[in-house]
Protein backbone atom coordinates (compact mmCIF):
# COMPACT_ATOMS: atom_id res chain seq x y z
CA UNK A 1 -22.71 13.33 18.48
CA UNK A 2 -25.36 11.85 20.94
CA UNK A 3 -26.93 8.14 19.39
CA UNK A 4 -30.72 8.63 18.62
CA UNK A 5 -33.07 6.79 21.03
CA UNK A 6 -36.08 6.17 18.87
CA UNK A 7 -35.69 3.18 16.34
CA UNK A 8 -34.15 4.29 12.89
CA UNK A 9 -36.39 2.13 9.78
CA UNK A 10 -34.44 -0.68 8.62
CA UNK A 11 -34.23 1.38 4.85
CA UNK A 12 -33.19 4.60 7.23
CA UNK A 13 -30.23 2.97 8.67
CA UNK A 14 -26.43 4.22 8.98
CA UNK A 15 -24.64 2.17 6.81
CA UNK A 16 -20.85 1.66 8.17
CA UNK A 17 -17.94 0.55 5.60
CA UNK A 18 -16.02 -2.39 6.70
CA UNK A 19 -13.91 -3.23 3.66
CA UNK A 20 -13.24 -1.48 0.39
CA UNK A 21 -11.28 -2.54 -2.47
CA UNK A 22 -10.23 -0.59 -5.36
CA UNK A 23 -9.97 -3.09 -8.27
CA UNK A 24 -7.17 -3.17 -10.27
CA UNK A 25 -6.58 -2.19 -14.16
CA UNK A 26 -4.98 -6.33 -14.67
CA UNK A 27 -8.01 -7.76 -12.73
CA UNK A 28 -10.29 -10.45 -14.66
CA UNK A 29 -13.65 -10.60 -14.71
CA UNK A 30 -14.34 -12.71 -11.56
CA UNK A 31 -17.83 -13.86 -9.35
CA UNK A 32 -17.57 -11.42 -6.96
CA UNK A 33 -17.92 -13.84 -3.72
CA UNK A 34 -14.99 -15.69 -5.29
CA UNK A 35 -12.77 -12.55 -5.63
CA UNK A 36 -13.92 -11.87 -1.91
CA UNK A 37 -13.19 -15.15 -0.40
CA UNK A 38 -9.45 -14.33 -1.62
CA UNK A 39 -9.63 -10.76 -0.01
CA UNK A 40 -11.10 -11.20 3.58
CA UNK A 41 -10.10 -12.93 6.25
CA UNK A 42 -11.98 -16.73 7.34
CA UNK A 43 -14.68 -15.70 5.05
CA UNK A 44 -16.76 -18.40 3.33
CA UNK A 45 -18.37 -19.11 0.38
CA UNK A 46 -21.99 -19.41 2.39
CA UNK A 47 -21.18 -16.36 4.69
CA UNK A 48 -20.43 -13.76 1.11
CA UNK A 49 -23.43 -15.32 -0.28
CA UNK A 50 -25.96 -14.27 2.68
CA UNK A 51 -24.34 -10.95 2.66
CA UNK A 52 -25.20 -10.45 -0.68
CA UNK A 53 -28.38 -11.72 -0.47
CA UNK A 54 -28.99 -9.02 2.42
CA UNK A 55 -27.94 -6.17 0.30
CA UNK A 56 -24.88 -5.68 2.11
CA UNK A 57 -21.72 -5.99 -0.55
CA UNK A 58 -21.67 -2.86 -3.50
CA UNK A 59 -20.04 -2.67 -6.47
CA UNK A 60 -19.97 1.31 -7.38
CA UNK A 61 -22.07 2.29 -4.44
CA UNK A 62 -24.78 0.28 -5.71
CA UNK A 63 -25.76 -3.46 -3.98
CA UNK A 64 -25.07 -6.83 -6.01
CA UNK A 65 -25.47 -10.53 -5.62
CA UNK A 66 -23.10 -12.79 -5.40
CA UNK A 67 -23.29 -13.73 -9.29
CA UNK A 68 -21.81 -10.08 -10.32
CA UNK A 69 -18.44 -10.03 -11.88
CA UNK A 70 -16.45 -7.59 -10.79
CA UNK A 71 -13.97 -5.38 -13.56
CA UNK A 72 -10.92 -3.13 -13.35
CA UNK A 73 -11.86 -0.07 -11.98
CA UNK A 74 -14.89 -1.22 -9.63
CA UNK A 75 -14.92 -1.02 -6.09
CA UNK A 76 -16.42 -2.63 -4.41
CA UNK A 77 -17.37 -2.22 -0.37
CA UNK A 78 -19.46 -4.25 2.20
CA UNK A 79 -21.61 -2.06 4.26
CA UNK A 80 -23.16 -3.31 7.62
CA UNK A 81 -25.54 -1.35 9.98
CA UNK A 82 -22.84 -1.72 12.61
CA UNK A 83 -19.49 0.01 12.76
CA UNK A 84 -16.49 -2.71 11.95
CA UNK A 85 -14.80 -4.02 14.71
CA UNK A 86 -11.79 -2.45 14.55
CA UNK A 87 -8.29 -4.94 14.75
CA UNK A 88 -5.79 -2.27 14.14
CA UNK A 89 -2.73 -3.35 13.17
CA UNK A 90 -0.41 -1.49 14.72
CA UNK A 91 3.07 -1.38 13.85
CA UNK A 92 5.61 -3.47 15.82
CA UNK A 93 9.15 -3.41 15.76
CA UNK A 94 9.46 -7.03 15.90
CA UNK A 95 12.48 -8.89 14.45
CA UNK A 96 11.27 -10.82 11.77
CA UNK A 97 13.48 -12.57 8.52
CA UNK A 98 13.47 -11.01 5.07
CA UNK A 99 14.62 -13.62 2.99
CA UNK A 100 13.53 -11.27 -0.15
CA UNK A 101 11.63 -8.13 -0.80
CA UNK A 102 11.45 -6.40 -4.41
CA UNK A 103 8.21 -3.70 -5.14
CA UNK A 104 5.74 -6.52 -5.87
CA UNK A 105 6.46 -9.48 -2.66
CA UNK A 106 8.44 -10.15 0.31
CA UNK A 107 9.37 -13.70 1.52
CA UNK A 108 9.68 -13.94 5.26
CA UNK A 109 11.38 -17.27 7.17
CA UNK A 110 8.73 -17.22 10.08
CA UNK A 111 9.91 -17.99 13.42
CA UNK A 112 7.73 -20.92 15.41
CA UNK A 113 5.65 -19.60 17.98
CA UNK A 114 4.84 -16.12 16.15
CA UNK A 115 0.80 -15.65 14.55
CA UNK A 116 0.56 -14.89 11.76
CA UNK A 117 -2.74 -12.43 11.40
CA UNK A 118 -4.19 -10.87 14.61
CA UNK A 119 -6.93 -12.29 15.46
CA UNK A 120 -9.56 -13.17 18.54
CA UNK A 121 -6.86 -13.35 21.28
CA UNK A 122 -3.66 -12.56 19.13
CA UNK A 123 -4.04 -9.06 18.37
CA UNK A 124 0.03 -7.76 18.61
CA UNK A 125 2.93 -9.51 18.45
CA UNK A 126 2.37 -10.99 14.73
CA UNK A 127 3.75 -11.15 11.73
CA UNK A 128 1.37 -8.51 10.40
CA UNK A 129 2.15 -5.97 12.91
CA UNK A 130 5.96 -6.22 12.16
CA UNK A 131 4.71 -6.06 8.40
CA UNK A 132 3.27 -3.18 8.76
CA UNK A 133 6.17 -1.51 11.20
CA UNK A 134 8.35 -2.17 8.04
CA UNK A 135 6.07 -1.05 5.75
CA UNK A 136 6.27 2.14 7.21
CA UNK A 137 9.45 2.87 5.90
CA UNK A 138 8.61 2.18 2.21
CA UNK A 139 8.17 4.90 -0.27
CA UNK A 140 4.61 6.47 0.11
CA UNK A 141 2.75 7.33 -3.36
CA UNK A 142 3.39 10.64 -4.47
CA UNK A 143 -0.22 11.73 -4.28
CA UNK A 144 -0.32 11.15 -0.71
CA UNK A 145 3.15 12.59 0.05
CA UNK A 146 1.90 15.15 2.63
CA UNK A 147 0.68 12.74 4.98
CA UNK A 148 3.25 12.25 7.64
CA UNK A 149 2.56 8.48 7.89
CA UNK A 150 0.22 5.55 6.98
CA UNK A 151 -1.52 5.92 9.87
CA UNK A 152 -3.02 9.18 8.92
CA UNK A 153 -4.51 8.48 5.81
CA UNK A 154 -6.51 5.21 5.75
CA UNK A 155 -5.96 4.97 1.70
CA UNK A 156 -2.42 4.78 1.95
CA UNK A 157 -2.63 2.16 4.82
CA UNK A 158 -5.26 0.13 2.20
CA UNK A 159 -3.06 0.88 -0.49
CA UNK A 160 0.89 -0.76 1.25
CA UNK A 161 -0.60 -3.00 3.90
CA UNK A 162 0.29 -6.48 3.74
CA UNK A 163 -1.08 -8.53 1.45
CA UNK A 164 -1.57 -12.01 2.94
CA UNK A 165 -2.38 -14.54 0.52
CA UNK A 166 -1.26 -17.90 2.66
CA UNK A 167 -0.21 -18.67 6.07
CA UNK A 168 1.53 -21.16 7.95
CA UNK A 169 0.26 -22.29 12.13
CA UNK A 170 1.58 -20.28 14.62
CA UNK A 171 3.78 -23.13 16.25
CA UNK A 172 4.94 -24.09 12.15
CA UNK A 173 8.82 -22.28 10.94
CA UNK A 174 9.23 -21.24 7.14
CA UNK A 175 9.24 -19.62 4.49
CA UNK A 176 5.73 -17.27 3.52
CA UNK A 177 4.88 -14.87 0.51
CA UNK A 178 3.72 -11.62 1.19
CA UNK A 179 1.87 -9.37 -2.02
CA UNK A 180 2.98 -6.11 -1.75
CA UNK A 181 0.63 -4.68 -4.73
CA UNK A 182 -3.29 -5.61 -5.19
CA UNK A 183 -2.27 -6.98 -8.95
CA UNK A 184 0.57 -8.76 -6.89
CA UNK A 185 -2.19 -10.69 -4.59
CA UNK A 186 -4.53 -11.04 -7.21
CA UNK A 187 -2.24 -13.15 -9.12
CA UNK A 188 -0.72 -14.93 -6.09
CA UNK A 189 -3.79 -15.65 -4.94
CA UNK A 190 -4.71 -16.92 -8.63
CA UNK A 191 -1.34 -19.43 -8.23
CA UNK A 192 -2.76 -20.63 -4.96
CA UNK A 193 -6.62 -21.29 -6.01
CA UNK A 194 -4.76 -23.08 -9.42
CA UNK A 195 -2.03 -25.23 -6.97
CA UNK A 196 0.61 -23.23 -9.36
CA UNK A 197 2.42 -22.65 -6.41
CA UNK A 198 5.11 -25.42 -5.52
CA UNK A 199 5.89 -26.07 -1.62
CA UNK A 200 7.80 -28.19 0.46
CA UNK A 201 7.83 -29.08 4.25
CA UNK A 202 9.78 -31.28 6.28
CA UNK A 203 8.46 -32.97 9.16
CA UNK A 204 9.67 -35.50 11.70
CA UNK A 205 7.01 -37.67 12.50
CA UNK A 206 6.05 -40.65 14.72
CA UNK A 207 6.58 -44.46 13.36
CA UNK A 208 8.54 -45.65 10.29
CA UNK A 209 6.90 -45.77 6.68
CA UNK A 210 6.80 -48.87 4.83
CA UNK A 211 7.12 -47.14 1.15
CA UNK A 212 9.57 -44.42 0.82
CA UNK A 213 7.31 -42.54 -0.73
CA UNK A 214 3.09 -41.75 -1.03
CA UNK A 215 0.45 -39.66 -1.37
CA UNK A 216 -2.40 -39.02 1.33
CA UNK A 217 -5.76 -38.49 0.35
CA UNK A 218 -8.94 -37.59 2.17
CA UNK A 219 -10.77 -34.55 2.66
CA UNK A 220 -10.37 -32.31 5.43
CA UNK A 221 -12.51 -29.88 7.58
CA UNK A 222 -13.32 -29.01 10.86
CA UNK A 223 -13.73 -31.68 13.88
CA UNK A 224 -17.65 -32.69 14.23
CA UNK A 225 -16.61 -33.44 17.95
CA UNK A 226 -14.14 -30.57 18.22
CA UNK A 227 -13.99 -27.27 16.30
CA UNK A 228 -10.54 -26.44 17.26
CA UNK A 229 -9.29 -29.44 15.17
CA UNK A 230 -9.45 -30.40 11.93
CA UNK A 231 -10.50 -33.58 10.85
CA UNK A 232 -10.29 -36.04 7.83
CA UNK A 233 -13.22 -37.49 6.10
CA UNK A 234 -12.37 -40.40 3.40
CA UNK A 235 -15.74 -41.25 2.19
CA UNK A 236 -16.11 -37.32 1.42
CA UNK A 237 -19.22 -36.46 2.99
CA UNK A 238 -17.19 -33.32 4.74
CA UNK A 239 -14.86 -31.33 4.08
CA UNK A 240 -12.77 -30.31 0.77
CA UNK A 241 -10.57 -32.15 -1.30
CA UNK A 242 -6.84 -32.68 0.20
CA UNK A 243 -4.11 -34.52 -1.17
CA UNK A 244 -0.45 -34.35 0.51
CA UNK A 245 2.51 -36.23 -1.25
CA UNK A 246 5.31 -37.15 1.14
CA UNK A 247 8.61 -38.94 0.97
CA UNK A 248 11.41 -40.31 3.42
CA UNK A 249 14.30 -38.58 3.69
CA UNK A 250 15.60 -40.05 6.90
CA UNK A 251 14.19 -43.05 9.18
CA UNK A 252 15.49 -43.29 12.84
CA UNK A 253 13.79 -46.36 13.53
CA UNK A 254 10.76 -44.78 16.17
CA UNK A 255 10.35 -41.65 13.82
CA UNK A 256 11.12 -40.03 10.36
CA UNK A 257 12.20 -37.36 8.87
CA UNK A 258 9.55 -36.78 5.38
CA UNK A 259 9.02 -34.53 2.98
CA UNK A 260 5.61 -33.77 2.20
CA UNK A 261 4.72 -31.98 -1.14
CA UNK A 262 1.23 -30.05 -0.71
CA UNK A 263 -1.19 -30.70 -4.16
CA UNK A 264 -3.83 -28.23 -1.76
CA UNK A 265 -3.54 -26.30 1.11
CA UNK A 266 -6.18 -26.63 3.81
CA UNK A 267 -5.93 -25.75 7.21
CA UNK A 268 -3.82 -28.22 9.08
CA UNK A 269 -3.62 -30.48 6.25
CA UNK A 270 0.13 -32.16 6.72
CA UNK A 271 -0.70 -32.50 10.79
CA UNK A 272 -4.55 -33.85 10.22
CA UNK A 273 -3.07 -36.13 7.44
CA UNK A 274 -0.54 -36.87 9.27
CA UNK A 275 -2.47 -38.24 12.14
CA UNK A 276 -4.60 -39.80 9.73
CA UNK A 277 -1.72 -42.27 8.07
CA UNK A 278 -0.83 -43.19 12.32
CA UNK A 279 2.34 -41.11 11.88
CA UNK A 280 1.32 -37.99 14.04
CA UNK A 281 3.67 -35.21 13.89
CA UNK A 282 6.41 -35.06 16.50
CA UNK A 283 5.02 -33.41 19.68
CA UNK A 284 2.15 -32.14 18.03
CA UNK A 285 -0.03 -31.74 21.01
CA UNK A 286 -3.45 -31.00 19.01
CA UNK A 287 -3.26 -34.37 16.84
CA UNK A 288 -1.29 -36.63 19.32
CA UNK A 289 2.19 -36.15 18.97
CA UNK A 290 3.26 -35.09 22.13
CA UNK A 291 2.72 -38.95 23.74
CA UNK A 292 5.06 -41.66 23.48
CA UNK A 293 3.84 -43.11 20.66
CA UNK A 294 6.46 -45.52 19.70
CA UNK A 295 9.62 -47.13 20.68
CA UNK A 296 10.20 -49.25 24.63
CA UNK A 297 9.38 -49.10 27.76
CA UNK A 298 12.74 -48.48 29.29
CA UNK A 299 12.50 -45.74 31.29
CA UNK A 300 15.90 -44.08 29.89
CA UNK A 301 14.04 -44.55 26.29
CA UNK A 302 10.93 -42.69 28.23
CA UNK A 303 13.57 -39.86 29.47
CA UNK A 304 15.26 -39.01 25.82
CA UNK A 305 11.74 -38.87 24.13
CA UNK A 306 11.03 -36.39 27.22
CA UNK A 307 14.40 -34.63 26.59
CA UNK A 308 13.24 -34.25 22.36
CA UNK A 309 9.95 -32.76 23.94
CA UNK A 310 12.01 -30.26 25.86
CA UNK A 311 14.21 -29.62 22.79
CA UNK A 312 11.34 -28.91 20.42
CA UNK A 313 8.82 -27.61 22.16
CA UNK A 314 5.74 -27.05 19.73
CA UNK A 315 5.32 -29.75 16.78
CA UNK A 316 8.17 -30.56 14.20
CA UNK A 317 6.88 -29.30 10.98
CA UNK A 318 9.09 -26.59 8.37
CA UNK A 319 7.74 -24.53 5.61
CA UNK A 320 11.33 -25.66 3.64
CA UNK A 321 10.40 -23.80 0.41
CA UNK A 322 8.35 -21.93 -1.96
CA UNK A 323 8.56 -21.54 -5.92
CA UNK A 324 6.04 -19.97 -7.91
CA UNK A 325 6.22 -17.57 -11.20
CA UNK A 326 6.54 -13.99 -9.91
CA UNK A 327 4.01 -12.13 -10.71
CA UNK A 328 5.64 -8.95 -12.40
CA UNK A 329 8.10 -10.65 -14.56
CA UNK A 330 6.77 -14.35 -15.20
CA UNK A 331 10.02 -16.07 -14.00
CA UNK A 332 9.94 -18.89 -11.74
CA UNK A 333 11.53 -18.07 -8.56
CA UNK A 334 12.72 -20.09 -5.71
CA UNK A 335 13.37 -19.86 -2.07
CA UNK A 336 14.80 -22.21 0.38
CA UNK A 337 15.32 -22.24 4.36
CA UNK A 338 17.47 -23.68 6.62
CA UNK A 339 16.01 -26.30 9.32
CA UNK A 340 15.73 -23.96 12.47
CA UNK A 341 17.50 -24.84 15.53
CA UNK A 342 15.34 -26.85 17.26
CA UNK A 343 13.97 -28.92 14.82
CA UNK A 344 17.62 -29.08 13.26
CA UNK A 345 18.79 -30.20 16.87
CA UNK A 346 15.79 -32.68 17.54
CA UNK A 347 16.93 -34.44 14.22
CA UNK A 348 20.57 -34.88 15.24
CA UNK A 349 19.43 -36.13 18.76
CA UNK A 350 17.31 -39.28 17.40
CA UNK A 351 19.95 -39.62 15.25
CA UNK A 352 22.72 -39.90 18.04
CA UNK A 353 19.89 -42.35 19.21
CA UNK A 354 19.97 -44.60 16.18
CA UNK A 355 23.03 -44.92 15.63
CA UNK A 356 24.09 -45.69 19.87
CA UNK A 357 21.14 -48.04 19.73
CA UNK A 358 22.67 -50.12 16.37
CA UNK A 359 26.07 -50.07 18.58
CA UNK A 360 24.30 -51.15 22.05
CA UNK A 361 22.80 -54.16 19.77
């Protein structure tokens, strides 16, 4: 098929599909750009609203603003006049840690250093692409059983494909819960938006705390000087609302180990916070933590901080657990990681430290 050369009228136009979803029987009436900030990847509030407004999200094949409510058995689709972008996710077999998998979620211990969701410059090699690998192998519905794999029928790849309803940062370990099912997201993502869902993370972080344990407070969003970060705003003037709750679990005089508790979960929020309180994480080279931020100027003391750099090489921060009620059943469920090696090592080296130092004195 050749592309016209004359100018097609705006009302004329080739519509192209670039998301679809099928609502589900359990699903409550919700605002639609609310149910589609949970849905689509970095969307926002303001960008769902100007699609609307521009005709460009349909509810039954028929345009709606942002105000409509979508019900069970809608679906709903947002039509541009350019074809989608297309980031595949192609099937990887890349080792990855199934702590638990039953029809509705899977809970994955994430390895530092592996992205989550592809994305501008990460489009292989993440956690989605070895999803969807194992995915593969799941039972296909009946109704679709002639199709030889997902690939072939883009329904079926809709219907099983990951269902990512948090994340962690590419360089952060731990634990993450994957939806399986759309009623399984829609309800995760419910938890989420209602901070039903309890986590924990340990970090090792610069300085020693005077209280054993607080709460940090300030809003967070993106850097006015630097997009890449994110920044916190006390006075509230940008940003959303962020509150982390952390306590001490081990001091080692230069740094600590914490636990920090998340009340929200915005993007960077226990490294921005972090930074925020003057306790940086540990080698966190986007918010400071890979200088020499405490301790002597000995040059052996510069040499072992060097040496914890080497150990750890991306900042010290765990997902340590997850609990939440499961969304077939109702019961509260639980899942706990080990430290991973390096961090796990890191922590026994500044310990060595401490206690050689107490010795030396």
């Amino acid at each position: 098929m050749t592309t016209p050369t004359k100018e097609i009228p705006e009302d004329e136009q080739e519509l192209f599909e670039h998301y679809r979803f099928v609502i589900d029987k359990g699903q409550e009436l919700l605002r639609i750009d609310k149910f589609l900030m949970n849905r689509i990847e970095n969307a926002t509030r303001t960008k769902i609203q100007q699609a609307a407004e521009s005709d460009a999200i349909h509810a039954n094949n028929k345009p709606v603003k942002s105000s409509y409510k979508v019900k069970p058995g809608d679906v709903i689709t947002i039509m541009l006049a350019e074809p989608p972008r297309e980031i595949e996710l192609i099937p990887q077999n890349i080792p990855i840690t199934i702590v638990y998998e039953d029809a509705d979620i899977i809970i994955v211990n994430k390895q530092a250093g592996m992205v989550v969701h592809p994305a501008y410059g990460n489009y292989k090699d993440t956690l989605m692409n070895a999803l969807v690998y194992h995915f593969e192998n799941l039972p296909v519905p009946q109704s679709y059983a002639k199709a030889k794999s997902i690939q072939q029928h883009p329904e079926i790849n809709q219907r099983i494909r990951p269902g990512l309803v948090h994340r962690i940062d590419k360089n952060t370990s731990g634990l993450l819960v994957i939806a399986k099912t759309e009623t399984a997201m829609h309800k995760l993502s419910k938890f989420f938006f209602n901070h039903a869902i309890d986590r924990t993370y340990q970090a090792l972080v610069w300085g020693d705390f005077k209280e054993n344990e607080g709460t940090i407070t300030g809003n967070i969003g993106r850097s006015l000087k630097d997009r890449k970060k994110m920044d916190v705003f006390p006075d509230g003037e940008h940003g959303k609302t962020a509150i982390t709750h952390y306590k001490v679990l081990e001091r080692f005089g230069y740094v600590t180990l914490i636990e920090c508790t998340l009340e929200t979960g915005r993007t960077h929020q226990i490294r921005a916070h972090m930074k925020y309180a003057g306790h940086p994480v540990f080698n966190d080279e986007v918010y400071g933590g890979d200088k020499i931020l405490k301790g002597t100027t000995f040059t052996k003391y510069k040499q072992f901080v060097e040496n914890c750099f080497k150990l750890i090489p991306r900042h010290a921060l765990h997902a340590k657990s997850l609990g939440f009620a499961h969304p077939s059943t109702g019961k509260k469920v639980y899942f706990e990681s080990d430290l991973p090696e390096d961090l796990d090592a890191v922590i026994k080296k500044w310990k060595a430290y401490t206690i050689n130092k107490i010795t030396d004195e």
